[in-house]
Protein backbone atom coordinates (compact mmCIF):
# COMPACT_ATOMS: atom_id res chain seq x y z
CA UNK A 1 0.00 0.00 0.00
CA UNK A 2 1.59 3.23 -0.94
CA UNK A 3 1.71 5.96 1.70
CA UNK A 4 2.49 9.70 1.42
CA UNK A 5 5.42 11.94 3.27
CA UNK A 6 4.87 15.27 2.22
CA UNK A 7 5.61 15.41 -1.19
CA UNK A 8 7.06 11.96 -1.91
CA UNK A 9 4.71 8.95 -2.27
CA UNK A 10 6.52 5.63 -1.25
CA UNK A 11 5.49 2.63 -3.28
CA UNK A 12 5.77 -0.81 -5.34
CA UNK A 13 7.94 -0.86 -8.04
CA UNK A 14 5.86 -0.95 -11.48
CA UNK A 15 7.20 -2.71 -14.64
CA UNK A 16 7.18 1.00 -16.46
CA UNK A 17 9.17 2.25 -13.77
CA UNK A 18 12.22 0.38 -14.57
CA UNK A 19 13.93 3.13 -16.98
CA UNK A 20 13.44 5.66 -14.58
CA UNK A 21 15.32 3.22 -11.96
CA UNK A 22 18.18 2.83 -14.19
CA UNK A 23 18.78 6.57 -14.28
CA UNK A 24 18.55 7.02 -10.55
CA UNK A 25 20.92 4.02 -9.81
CA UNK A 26 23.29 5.63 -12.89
CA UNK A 27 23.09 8.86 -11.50
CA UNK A 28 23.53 8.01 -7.55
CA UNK A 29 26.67 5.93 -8.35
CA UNK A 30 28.06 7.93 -11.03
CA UNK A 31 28.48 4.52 -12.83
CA UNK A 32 26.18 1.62 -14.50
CA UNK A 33 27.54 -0.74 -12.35
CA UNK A 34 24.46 -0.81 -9.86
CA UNK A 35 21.77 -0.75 -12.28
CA UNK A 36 23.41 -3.52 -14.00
CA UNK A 37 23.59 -5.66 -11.14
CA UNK A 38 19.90 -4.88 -9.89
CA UNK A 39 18.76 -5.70 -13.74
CA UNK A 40 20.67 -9.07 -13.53
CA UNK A 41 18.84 -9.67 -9.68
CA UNK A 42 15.61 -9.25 -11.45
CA UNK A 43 16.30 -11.20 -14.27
CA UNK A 44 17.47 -14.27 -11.85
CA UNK A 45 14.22 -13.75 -9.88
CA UNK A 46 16.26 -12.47 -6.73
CA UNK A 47 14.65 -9.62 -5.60
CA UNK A 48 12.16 -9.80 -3.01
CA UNK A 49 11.02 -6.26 -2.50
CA UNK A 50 11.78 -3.51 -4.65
CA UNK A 51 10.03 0.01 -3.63
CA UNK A 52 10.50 3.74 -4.67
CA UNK A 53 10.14 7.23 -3.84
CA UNK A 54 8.22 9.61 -6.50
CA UNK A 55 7.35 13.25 -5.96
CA UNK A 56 5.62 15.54 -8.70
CA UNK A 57 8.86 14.99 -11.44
CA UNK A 58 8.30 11.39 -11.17
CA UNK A 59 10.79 8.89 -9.74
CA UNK A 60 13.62 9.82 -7.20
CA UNK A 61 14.49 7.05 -5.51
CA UNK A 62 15.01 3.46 -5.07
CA UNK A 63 15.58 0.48 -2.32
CA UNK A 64 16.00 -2.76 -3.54
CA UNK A 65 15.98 -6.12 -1.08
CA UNK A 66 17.08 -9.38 -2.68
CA UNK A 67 16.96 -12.75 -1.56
CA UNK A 68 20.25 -14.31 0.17
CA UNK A 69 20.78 -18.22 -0.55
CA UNK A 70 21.56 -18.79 2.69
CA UNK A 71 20.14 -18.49 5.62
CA UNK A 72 16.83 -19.13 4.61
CA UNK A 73 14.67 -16.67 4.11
CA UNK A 74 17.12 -13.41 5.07
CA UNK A 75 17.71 -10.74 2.96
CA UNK A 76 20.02 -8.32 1.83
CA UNK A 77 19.06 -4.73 1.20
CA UNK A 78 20.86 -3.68 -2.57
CA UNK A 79 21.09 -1.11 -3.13
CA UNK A 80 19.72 1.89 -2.18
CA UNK A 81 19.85 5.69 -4.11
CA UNK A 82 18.20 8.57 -4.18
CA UNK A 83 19.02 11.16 -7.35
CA UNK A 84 21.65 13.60 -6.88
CA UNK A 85 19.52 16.56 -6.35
CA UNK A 86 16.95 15.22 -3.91
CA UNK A 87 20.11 13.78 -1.57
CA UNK A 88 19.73 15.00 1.99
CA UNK A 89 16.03 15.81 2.25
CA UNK A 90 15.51 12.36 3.90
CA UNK A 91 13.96 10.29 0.90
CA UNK A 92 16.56 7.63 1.59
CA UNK A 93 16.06 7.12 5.10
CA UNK A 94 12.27 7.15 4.43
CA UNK A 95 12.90 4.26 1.85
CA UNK A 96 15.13 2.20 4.67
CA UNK A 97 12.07 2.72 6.92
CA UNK A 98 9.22 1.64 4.25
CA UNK A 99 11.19 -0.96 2.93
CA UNK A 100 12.05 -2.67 6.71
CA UNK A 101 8.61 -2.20 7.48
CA UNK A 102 7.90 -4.85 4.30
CA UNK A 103 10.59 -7.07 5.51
CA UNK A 104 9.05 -7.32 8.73
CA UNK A 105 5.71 -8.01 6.73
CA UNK A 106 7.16 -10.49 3.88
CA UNK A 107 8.50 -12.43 7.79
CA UNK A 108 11.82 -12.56 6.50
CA UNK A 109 14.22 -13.30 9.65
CA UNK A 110 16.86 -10.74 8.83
CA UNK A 111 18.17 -8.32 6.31
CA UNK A 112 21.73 -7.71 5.86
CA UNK A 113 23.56 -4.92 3.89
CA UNK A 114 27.24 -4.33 2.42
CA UNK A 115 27.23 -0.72 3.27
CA UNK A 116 27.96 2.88 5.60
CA UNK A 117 27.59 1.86 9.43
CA UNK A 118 26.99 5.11 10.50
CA UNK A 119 24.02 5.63 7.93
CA UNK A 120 22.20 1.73 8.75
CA UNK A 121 22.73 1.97 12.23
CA UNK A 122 20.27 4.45 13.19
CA UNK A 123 17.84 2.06 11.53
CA UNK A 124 18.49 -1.17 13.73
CA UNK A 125 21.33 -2.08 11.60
CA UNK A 126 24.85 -3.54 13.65
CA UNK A 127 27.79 -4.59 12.98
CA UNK A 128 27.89 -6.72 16.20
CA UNK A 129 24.64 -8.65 15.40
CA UNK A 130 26.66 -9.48 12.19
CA UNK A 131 29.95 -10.78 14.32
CA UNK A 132 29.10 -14.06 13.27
CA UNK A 133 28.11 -14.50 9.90
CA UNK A 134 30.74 -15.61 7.07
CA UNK A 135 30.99 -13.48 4.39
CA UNK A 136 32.51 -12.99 1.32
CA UNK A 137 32.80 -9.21 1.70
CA UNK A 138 34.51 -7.05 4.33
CA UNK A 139 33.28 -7.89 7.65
CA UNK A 140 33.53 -4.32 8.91
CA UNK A 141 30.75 -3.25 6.24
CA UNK A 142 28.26 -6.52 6.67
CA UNK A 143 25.83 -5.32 9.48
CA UNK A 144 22.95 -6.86 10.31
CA UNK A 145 19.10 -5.68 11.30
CA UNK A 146 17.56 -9.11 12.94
CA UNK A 147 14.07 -9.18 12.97
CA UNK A 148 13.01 -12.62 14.19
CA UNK A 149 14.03 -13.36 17.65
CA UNK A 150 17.37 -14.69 18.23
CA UNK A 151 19.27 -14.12 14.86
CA UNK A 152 21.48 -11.34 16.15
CA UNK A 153 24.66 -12.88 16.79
CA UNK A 154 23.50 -15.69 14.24
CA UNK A 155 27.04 -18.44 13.56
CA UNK A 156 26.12 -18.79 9.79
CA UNK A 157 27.80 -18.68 6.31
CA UNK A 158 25.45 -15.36 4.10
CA UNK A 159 25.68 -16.94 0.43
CA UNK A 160 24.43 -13.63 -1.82
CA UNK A 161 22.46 -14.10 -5.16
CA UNK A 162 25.20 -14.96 -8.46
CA UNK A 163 24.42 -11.31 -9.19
CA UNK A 164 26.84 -10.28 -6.52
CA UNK A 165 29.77 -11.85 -8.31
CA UNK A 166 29.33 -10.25 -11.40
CA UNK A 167 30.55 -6.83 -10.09
């Protein structure tokens, strides 16, 4: 269900909003590299939730959450941008919110993310829940936001969709 915050409506992803995703990955990153690897997430059937901010110009912004492999169930938020010139008005962090809020819904146990501590963790997201899972990528940016009861601190090995490997 979409819902409002001032001028920004936060909602589903539509199939006709895919272009317009594209350019705010390519513009956010300054590269192709994200919208690349979100089109090849898609394509594999990997993404679980994909949501995004529009205000009167259209499209803004954009959270993704694919499925992990393993464990069961969790997933990993990927990625998350807001254009250039709508940065810093709080479109992102209302995106973290929304899209948690459908984790929560969807019952996965967990989301993970590859990505600034500082910026997660004032939405539930710690490195110290993520102490020990196994990664593939730098430990000091895997933090965890465990939703289900006891999966902070969770001993387990976080296999990511192929699409990760293809950076």
């Amino acid at each position: 269900m979409p819902t409002r915050r001032d001028d920004i409506l936060l909602r589903f992803l539509l199939p006709e909003d895919r272009k317009a995703v594209t350019e705010i990955l390519d513009a956010a990153f300054g590269t192709d590299d994200e919208s690349r690897h979100v089109k090849r997430l898609r394509d594999a059937g990997d993404m679980a939730i994909e949501l995004i901010a529009v205000n009167r110009a259209g499209p803004v912004g954009y959270i993704g959450f694919a499925r992990h492999y393993a464990p069961k169930g969790w997933m990993s938020l990927s990625p998350l941008a807001v254009k250039p010139k709508y940065q810093g008005r709080g479109t992102g962090s209302e995106l973290v919110r929304y899209g948690l809020d459908y984790a929560r819904q969807a019952k996965a146990p967990a989301v993970t993310v590859l990505g600034n501590r500082r910026f997660y963790q004032r939405f539930g997201f710690t490195r110290k829940a993520a102490e020990n899972l196994e990664t593939d990528y730098p430990p000091e940016h895997t933090l965890l936001y465990p939703i289900a009861p006891r999966t902070a601190g969770t001993a387990a090995r976080l296999i990511y969709p192929d699409a990760f490997t293809q950076f």
